[in-house]
C-alpha atoms as a PDB file:
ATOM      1  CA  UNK A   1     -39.198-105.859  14.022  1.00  0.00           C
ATOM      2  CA  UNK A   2     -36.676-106.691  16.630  1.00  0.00           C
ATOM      3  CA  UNK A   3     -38.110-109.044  19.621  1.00  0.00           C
ATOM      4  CA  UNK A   4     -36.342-108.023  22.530  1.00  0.00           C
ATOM      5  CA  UNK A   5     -36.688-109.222  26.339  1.00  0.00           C
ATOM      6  CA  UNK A   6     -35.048-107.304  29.231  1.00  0.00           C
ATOM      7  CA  UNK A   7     -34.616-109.292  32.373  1.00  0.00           C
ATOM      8  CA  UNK A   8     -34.565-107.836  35.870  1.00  0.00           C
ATOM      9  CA  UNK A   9     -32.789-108.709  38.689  1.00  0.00           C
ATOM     10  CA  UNK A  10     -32.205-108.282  42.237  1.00  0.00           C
ATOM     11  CA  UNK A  11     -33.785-105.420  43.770  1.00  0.00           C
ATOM     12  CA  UNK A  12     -37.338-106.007  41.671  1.00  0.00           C
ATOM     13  CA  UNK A  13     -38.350-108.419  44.137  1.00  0.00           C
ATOM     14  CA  UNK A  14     -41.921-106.870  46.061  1.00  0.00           C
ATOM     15  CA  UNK A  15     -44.250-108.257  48.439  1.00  0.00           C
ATOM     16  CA  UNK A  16     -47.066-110.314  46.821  1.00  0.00           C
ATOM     17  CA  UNK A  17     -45.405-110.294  43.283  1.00  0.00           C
ATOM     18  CA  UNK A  18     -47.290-112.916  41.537  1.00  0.00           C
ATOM     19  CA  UNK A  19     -50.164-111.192  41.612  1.00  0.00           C
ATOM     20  CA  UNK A  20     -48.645-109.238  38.720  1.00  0.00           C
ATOM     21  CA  UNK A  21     -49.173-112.658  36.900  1.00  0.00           C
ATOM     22  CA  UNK A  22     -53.069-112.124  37.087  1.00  0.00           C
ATOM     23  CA  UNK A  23     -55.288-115.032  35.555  1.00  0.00           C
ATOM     24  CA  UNK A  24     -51.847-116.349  34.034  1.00  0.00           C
ATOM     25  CA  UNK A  25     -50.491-117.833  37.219  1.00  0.00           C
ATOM     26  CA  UNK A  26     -51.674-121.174  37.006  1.00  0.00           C
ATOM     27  CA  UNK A  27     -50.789-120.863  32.807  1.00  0.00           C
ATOM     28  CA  UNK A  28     -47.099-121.184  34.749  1.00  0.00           C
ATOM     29  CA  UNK A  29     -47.692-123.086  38.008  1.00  0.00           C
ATOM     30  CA  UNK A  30     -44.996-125.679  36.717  1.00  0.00           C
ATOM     31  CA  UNK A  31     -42.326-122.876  36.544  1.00  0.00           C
ATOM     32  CA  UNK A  32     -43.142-122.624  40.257  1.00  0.00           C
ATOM     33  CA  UNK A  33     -43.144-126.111  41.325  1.00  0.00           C
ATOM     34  CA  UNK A  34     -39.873-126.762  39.567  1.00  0.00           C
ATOM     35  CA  UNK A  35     -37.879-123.798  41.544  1.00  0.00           C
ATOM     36  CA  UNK A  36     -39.258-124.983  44.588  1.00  0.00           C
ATOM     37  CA  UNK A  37     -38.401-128.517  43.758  1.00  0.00           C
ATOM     38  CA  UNK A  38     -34.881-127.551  42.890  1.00  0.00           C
ATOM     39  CA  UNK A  39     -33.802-124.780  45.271  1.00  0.00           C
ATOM     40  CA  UNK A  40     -35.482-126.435  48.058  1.00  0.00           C
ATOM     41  CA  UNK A  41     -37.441-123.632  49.032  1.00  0.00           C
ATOM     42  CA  UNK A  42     -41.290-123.035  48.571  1.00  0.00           C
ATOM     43  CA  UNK A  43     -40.957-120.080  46.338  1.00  0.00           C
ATOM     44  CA  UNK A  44     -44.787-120.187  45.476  1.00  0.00           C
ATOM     45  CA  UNK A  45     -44.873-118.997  49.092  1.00  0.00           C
ATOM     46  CA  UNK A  46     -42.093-116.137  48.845  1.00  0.00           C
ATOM     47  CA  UNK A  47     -44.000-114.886  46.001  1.00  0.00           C
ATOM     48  CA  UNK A  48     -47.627-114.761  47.249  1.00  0.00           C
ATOM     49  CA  UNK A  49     -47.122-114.051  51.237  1.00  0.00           C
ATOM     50  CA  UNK A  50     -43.129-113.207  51.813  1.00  0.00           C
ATOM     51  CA  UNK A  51     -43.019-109.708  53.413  1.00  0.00           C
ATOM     52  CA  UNK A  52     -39.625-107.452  52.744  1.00  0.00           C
ATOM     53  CA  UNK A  53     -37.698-108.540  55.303  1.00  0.00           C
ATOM     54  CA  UNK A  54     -37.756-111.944  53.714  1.00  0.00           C
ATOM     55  CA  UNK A  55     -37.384-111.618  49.852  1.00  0.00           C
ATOM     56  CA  UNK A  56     -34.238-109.371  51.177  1.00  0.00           C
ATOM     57  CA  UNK A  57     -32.391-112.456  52.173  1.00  0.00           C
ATOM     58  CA  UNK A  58     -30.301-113.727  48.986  1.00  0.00           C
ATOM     59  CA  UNK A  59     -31.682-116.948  49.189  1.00  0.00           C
ATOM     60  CA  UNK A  60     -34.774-116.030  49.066  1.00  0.00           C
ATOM     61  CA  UNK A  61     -34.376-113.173  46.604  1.00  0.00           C
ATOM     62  CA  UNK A  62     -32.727-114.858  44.116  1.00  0.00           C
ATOM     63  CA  UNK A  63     -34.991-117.589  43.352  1.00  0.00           C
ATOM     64  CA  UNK A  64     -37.850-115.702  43.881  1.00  0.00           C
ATOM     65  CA  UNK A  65     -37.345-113.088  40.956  1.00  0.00           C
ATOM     66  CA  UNK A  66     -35.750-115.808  38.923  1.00  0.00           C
ATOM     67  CA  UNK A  67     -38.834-118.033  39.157  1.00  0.00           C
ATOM     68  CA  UNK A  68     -40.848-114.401  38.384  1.00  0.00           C
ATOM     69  CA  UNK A  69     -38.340-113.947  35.337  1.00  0.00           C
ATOM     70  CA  UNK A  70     -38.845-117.258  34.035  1.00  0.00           C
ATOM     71  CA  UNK A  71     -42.502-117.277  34.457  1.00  0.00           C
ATOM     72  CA  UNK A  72     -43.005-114.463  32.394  1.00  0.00           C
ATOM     73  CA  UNK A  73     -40.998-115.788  29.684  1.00  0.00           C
ATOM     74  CA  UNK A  74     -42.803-118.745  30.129  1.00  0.00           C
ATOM     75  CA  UNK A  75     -46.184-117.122  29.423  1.00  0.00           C
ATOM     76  CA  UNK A  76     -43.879-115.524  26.291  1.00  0.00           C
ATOM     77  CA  UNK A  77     -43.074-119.033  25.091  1.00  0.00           C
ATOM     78  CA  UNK A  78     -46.704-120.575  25.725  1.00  0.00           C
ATOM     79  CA  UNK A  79     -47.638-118.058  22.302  1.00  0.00           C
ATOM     80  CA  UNK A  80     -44.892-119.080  20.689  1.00  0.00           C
ATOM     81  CA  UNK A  81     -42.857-116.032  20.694  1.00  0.00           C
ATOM     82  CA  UNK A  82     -39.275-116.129  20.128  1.00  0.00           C
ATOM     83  CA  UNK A  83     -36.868-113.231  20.860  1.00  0.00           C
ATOM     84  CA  UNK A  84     -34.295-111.830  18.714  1.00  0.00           C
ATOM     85  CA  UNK A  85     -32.797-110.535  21.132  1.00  0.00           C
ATOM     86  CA  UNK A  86     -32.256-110.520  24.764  1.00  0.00           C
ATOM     87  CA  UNK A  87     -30.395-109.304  27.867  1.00  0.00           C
ATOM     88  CA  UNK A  88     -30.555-108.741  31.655  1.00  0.00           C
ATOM     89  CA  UNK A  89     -29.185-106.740  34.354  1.00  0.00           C
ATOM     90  CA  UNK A  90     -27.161-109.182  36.818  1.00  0.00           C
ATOM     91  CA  UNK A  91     -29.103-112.005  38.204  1.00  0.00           C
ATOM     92  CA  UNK A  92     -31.348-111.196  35.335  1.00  0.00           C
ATOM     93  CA  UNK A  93     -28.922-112.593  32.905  1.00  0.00           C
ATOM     94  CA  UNK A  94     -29.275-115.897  33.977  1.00  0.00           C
ATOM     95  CA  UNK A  95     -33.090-115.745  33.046  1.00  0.00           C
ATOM     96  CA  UNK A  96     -31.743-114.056  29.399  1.00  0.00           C
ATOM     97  CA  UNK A  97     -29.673-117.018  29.047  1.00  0.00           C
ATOM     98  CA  UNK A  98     -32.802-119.534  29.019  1.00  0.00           C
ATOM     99  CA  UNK A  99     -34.508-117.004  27.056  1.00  0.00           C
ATOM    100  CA  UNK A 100     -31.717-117.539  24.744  1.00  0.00           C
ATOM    101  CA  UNK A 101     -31.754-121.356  24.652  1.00  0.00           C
ATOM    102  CA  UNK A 102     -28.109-121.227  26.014  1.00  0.00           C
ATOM    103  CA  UNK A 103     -29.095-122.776  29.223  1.00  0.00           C
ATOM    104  CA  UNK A 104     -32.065-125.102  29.808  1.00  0.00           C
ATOM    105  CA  UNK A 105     -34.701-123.485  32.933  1.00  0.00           C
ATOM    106  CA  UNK A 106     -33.892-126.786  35.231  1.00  0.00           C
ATOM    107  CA  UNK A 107     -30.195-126.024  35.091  1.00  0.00           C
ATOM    108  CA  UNK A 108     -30.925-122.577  35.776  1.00  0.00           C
ATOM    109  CA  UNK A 109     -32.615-123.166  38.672  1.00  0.00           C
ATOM    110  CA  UNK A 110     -29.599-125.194  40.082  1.00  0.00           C
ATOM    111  CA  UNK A 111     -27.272-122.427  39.663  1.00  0.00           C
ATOM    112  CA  UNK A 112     -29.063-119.522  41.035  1.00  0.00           C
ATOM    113  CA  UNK A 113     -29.713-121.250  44.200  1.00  0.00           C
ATOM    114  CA  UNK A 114     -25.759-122.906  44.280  1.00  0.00           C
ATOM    115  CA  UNK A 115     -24.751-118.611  43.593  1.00  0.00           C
ATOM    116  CA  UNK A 116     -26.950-117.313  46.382  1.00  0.00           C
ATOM    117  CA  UNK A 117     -26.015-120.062  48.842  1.00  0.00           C
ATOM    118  CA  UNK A 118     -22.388-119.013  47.577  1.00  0.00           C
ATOM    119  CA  UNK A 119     -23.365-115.486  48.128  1.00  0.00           C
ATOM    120  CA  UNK A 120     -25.086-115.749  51.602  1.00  0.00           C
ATOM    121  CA  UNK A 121     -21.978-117.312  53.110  1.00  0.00           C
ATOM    122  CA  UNK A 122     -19.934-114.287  52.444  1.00  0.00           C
ATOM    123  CA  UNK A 123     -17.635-113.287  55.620  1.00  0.00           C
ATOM    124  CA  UNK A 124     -16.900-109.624  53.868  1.00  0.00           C
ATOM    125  CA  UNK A 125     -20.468-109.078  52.520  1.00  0.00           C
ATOM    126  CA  UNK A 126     -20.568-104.724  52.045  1.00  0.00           C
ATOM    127  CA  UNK A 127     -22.913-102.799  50.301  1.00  0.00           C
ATOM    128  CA  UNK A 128     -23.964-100.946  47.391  1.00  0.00           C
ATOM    129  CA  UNK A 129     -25.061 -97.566  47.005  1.00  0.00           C
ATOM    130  CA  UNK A 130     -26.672 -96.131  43.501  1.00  0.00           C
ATOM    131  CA  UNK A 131     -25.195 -92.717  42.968  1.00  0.00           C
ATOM    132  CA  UNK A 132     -27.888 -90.192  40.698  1.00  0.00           C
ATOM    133  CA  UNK A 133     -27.111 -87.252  38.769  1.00  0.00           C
ATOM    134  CA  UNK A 134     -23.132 -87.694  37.784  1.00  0.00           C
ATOM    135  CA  UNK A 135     -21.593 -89.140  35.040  1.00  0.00           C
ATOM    136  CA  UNK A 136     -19.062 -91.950  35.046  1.00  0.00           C
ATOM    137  CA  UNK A 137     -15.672 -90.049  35.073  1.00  0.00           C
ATOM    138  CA  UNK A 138     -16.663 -87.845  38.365  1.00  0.00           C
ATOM    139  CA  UNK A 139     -17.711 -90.321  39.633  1.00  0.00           C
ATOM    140  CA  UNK A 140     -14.446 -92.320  39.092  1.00  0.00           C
ATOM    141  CA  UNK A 141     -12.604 -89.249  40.315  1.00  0.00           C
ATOM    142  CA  UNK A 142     -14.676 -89.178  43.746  1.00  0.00           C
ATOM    143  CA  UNK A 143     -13.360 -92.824  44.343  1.00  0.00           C
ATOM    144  CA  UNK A 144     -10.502 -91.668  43.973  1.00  0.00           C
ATOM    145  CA  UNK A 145     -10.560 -89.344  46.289  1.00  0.00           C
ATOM    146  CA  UNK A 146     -11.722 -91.678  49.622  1.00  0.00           C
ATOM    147  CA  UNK A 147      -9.210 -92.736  51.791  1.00  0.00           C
ATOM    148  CA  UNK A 148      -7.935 -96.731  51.453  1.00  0.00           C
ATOM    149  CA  UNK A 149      -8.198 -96.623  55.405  1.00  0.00           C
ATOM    150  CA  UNK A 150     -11.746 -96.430  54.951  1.00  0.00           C
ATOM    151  CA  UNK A 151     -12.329-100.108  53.054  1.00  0.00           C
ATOM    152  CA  UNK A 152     -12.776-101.532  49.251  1.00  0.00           C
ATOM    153  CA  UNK A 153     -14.735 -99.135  47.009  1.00  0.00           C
ATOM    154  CA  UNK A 154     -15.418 -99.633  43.404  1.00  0.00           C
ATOM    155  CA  UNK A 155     -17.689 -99.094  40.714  1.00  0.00           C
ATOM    156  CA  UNK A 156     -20.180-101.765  40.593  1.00  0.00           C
ATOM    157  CA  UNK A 157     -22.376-101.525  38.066  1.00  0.00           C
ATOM    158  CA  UNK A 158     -23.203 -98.461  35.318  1.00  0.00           C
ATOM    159  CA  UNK A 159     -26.510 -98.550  35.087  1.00  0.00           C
ATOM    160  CA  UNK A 160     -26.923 -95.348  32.630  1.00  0.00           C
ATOM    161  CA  UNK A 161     -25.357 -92.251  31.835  1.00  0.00           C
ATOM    162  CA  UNK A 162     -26.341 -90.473  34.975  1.00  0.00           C
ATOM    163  CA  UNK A 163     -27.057 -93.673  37.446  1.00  0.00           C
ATOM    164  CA  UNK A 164     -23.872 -95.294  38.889  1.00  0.00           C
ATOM    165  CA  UNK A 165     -23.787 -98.101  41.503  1.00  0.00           C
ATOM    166  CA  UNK A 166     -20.903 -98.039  44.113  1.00  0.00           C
ATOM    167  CA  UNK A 167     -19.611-101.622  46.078  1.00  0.00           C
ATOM    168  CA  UNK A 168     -17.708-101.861  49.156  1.00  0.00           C
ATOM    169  CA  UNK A 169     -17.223-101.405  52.772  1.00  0.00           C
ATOM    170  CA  UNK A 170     -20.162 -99.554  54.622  1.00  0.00           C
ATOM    171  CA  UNK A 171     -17.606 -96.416  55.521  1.00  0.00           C
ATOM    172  CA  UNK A 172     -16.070 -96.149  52.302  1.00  0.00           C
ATOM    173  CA  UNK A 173     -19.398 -95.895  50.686  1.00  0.00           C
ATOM    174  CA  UNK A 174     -20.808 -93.291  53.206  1.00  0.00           C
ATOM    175  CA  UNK A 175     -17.989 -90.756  52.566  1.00  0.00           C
ATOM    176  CA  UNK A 176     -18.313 -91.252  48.438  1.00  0.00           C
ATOM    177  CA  UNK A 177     -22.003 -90.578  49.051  1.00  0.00           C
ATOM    178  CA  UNK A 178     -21.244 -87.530  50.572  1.00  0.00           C
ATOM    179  CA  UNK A 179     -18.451 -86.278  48.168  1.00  0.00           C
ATOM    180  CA  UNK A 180     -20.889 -86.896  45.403  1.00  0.00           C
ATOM    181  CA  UNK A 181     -24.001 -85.088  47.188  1.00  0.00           C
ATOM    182  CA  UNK A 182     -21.512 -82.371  47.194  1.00  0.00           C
ATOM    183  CA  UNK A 183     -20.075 -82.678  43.540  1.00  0.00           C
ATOM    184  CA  UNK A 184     -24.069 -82.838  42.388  1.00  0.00           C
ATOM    185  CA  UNK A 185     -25.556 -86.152  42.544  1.00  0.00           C
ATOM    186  CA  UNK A 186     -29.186 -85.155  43.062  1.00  0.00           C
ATOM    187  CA  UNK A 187     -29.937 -88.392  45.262  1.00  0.00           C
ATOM    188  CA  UNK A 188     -28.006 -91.624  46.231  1.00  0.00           C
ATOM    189  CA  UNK A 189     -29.626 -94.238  47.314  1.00  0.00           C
ATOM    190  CA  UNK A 190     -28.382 -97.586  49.753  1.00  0.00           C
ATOM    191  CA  UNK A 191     -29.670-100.548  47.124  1.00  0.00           C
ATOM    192  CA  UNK A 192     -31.528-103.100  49.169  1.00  0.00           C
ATOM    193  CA  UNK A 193     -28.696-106.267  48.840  1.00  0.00           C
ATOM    194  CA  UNK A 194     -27.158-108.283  51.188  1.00  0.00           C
ATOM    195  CA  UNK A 195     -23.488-107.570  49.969  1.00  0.00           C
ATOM    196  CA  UNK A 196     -21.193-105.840  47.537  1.00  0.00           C
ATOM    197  CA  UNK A 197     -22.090-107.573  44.624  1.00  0.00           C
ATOM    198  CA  UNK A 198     -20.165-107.391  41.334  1.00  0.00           C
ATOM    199  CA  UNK A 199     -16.933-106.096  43.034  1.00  0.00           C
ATOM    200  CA  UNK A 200     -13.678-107.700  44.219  1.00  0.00           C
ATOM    201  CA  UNK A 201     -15.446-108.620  47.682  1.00  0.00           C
ATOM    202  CA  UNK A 202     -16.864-111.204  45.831  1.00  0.00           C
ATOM    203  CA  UNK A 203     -13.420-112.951  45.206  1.00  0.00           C
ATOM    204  CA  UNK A 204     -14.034-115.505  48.203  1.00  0.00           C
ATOM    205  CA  UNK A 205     -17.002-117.624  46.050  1.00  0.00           C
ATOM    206  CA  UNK A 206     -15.369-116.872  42.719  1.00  0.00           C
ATOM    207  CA  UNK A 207     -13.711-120.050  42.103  1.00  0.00           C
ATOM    208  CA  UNK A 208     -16.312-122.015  43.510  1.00  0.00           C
ATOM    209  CA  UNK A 209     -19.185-120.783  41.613  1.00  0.00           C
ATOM    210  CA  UNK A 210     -16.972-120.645  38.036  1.00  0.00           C
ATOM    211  CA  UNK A 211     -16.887-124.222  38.706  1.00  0.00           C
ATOM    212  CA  UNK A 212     -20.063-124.977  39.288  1.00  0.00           C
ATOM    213  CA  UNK A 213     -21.163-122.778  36.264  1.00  0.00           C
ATOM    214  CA  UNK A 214     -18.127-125.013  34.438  1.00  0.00           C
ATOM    215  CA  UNK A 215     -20.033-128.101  35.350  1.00  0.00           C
ATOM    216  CA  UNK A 216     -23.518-127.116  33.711  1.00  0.00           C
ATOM    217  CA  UNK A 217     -24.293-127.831  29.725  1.00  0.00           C
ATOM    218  CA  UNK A 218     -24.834-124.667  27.710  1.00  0.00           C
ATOM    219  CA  UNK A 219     -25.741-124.759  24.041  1.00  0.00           C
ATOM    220  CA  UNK A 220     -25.088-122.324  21.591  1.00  0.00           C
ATOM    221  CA  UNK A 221     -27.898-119.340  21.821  1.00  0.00           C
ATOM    222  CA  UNK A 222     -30.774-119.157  19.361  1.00  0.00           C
ATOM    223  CA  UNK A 223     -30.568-115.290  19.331  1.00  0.00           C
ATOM    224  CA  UNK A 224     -28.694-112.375  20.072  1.00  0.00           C
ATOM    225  CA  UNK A 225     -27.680-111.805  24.216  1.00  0.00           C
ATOM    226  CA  UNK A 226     -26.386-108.706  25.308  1.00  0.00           C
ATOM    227  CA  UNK A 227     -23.686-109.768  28.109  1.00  0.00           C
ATOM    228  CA  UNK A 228     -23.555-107.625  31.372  1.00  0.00           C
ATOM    229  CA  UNK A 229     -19.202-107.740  31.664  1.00  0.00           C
ATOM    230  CA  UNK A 230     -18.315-107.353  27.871  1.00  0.00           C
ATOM    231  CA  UNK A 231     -21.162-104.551  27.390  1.00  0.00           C
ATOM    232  CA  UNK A 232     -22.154-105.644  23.998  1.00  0.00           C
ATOM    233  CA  UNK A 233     -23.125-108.924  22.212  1.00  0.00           C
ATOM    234  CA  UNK A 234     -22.392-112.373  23.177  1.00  0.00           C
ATOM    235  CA  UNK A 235     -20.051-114.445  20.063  1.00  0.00           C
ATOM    236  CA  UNK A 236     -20.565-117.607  21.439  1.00  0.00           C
ATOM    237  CA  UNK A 237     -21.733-119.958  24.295  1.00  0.00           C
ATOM    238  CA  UNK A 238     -18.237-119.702  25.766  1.00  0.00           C
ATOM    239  CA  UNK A 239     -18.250-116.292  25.375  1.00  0.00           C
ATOM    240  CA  UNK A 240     -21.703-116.182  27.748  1.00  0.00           C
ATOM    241  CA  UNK A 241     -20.473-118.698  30.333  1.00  0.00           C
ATOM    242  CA  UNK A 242     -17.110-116.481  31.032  1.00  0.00           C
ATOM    243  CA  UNK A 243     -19.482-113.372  31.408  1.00  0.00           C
ATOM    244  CA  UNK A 244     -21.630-115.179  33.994  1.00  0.00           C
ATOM    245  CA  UNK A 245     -18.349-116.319  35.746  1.00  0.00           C
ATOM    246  CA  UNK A 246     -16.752-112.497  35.726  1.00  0.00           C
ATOM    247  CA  UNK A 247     -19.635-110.842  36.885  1.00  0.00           C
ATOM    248  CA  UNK A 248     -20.083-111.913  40.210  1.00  0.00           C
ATOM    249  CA  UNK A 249     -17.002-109.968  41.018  1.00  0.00           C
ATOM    250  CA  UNK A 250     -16.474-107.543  38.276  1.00  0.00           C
ATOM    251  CA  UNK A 251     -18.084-104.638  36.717  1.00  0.00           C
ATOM    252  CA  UNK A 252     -21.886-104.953  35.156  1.00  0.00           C
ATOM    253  CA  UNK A 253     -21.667-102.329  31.630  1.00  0.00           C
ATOM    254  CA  UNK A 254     -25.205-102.362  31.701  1.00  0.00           C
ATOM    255  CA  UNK A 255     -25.634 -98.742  30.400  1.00  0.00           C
ATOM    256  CA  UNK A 256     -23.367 -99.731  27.454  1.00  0.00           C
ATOM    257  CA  UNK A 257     -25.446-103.346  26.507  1.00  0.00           C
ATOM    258  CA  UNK A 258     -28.658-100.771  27.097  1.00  0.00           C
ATOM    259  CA  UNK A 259     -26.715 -98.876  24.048  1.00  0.00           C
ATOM    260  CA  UNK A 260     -26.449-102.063  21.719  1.00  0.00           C
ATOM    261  CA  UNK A 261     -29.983-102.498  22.359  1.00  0.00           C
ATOM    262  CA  UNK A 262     -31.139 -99.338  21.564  1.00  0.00           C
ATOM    263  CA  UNK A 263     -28.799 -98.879  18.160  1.00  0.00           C
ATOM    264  CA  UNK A 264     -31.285-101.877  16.698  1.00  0.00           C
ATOM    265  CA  UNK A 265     -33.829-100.838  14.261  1.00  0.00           C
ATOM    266  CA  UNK A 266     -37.691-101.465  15.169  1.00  0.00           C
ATOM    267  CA  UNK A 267     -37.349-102.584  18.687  1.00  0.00           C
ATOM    268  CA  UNK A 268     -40.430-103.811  20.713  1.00  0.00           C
ATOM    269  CA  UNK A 269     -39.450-104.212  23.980  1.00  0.00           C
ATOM    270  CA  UNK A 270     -40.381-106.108  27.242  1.00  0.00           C
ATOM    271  CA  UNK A 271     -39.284-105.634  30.232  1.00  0.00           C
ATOM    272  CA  UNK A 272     -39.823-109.224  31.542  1.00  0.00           C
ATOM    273  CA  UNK A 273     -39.945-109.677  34.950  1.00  0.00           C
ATOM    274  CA  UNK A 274     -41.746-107.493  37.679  1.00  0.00           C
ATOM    275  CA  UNK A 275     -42.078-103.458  37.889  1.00  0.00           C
ATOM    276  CA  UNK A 276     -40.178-100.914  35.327  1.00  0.00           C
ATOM    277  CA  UNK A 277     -36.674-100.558  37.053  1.00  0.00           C
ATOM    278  CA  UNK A 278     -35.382-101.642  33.517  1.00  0.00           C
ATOM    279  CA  UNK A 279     -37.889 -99.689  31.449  1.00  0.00           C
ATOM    280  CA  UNK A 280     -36.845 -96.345  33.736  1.00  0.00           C
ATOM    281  CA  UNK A 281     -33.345 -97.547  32.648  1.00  0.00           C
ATOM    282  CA  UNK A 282     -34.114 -97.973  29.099  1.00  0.00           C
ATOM    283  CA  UNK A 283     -35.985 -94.256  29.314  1.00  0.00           C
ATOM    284  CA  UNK A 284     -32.925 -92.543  30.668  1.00  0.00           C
ATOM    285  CA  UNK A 285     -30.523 -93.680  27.973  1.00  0.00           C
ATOM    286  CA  UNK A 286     -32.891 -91.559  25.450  1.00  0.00           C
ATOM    287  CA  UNK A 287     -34.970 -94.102  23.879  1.00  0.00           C
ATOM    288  CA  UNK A 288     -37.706 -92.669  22.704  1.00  0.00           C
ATOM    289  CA  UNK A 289     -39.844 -95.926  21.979  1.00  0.00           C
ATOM    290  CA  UNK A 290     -42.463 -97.845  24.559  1.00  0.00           C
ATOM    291  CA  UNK A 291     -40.665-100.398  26.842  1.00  0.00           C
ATOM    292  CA  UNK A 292     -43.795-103.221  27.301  1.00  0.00           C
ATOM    293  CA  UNK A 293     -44.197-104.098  31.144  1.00  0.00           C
ATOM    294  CA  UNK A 294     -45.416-107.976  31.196  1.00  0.00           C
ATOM    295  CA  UNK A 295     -46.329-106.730  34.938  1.00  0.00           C
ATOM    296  CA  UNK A 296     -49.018-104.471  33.729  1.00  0.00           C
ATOM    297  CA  UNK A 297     -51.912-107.059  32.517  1.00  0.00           C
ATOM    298  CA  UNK A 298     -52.954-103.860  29.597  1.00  0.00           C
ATOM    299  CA  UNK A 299     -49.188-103.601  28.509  1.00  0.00           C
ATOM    300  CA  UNK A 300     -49.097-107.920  28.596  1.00  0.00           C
ATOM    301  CA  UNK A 301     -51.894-107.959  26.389  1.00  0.00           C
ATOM    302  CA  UNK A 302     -50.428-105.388  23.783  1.00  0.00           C
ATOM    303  CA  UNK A 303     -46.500-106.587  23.682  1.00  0.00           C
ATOM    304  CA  UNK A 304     -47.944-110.544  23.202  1.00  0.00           C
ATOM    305  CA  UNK A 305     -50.220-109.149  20.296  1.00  0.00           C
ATOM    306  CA  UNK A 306     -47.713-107.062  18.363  1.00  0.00           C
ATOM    307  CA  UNK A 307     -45.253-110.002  19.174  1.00  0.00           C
ATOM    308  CA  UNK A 308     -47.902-112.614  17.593  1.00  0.00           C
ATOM    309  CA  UNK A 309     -48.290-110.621  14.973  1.00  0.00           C
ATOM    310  CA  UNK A 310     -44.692-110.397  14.270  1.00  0.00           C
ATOM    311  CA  UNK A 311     -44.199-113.932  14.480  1.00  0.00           C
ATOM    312  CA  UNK A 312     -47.030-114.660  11.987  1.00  0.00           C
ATOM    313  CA  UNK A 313     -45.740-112.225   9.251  1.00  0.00           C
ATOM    314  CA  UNK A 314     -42.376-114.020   9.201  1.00  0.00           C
ATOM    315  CA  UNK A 315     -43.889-117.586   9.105  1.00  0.00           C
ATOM    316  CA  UNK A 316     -45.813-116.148   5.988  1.00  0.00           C
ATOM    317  CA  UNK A 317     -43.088-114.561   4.248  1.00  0.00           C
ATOM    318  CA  UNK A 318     -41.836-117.944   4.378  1.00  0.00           C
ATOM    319  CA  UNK A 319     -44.420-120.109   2.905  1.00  0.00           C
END
């Protein structure tokens, strides 16, 4: 059986998150106290009482669902389960690089908060706008077809076969919205960011964050991570640290790391963080297994114990 953590990332974030956490909150109160303590920020306080408006700002955001993240791989850790295999969508794959051992959680911490003070002092900040119900190639062809007069527009992120993100200036985005309501897209929706992430607006805090990302230790991982640029699986710690320096400013393959995953044999699956975004995800790509939600105390309780009980047959076939 195939241990496998997917990490979710901004966008996840809701009002009075840790409750999610139940009884297990104080299991993890460290996790808490060390974000804070690094980012500066009281993020036990974002995640009990911060309304919207708040966990929107990318300061806030960022540390708040990477502290969530990390606190329920904590709680994964605390039973002594080990992944095989592990990934994340964006800021997410910072929390699948701890998960992987490739990064320790302290200097994690450190660099989410340096990339979202990076990313909250962008000048050209756009938008993004998820595009549902066309496939890749139309949707390519529809960018296309905007004028340049009207700003930067790119692909951003493919989240599945059917669910596209689009990055760029606020009028360039509003005319491909309505080109693709009119080639089919069945809804698009205005993601709730402060800026054009993972496209060439970015540029401004690339060389700055690379080397702050440069400046941080990373060991070789202890399992398998699916990278977010590259689409597939990670060869090396090098390999992982380019990926998180590319994808502040290029395209996320998500629906094509969502494929590696899904190609394994006997997968039990988490979705590790808060909601089902990544589980809906997961669903649309045609998987026909359960995706575990750590959110959802019943699902908690059923991934740890089929996890546990995974980890205890291979520590016997080894005796």
């Amino acid at each position: 059986m195939n241990i496998s953590y997917v990490f979710p990332g901004q966008g996840s974030q809701t009002k009075g998150m840790i409750r999610s956490l139940g009884r297990n909150a104080e299991r993890v109160r460290d996790v808490f106290t060390m974000a804070s303590d690094i980012s500066g920020r009281d993020v036990l306080e974002l995640c009990t009482h911060a309304d919207d408006e708040t966990l929107t700002e990318t300061r806030n955001t960022q540390i708040a669902v990477t502290t969530m993240n990390m606190a329920f791989l904590r709680l994964l850790q605390l039973e002594g389960i080990e992944p095989d295999i592990v990934l994340g969508q964006s800021l997410g794959q910072f929390s699948a690089m701890v998960a992987a051992g490739a990064m320790s959680m302290e200097n994690t911490f450190r660099l989410v908060s340096r990339r979202a003070e990076l990313m909250s002092g962008i000048r050209h900040s756009g938008s993004l706008c998820s595009i549902l119900g066309l496939e890749l190639d139309k949707v390519e062809e529809i960018v296309g077809e905007v004028p340049r007069e009207l700003g930067v527009l790119e692909i951003a992120l493919q989240n599945a076969r059917t669910q596209i993100v689009l990055g760029g200036d606020e009028p360039a985005i509003e005319r491909a919205a309505e080109l693709c309501k009119a080639a089919g897209a069945f809804k698009t929706v205005q993601v709730h960011v402060s800026a054009a992430f993972h496209t060439s607006l970015m540029k401004e805090i690339e060389a700055e964050l690379s080397e702050f990302v440069d400046s941080l230790p990373m060991e070789e991982p202890k399992c398998r991570m699916i990278l977010n640029c590259k689409g597939s699986f990670a060869d090396s710690a090098a390999e992982i640290r380019e990926d998180l320096k590319q994808a502040t400013c290029h395209r996320v393959l998500w629906a094509q790391g969502l494929t590696h995953l899904i190609a394994e044999p006997d997968l039990l699956i988490a979705e590790a963080g808060i909601g089902k975004r990544m589980a809906s995800m997961i669903r649309n790509m045609e998987y026909k297994g359960k995706v575990y939600l750590l959110s959802d105390a019943r699902d908690c309780h059923y991934y740890m114990a089929a996890a546990k009980e995974e980890m205890n047959r291979r520590k016997g076939g080894m005796q």
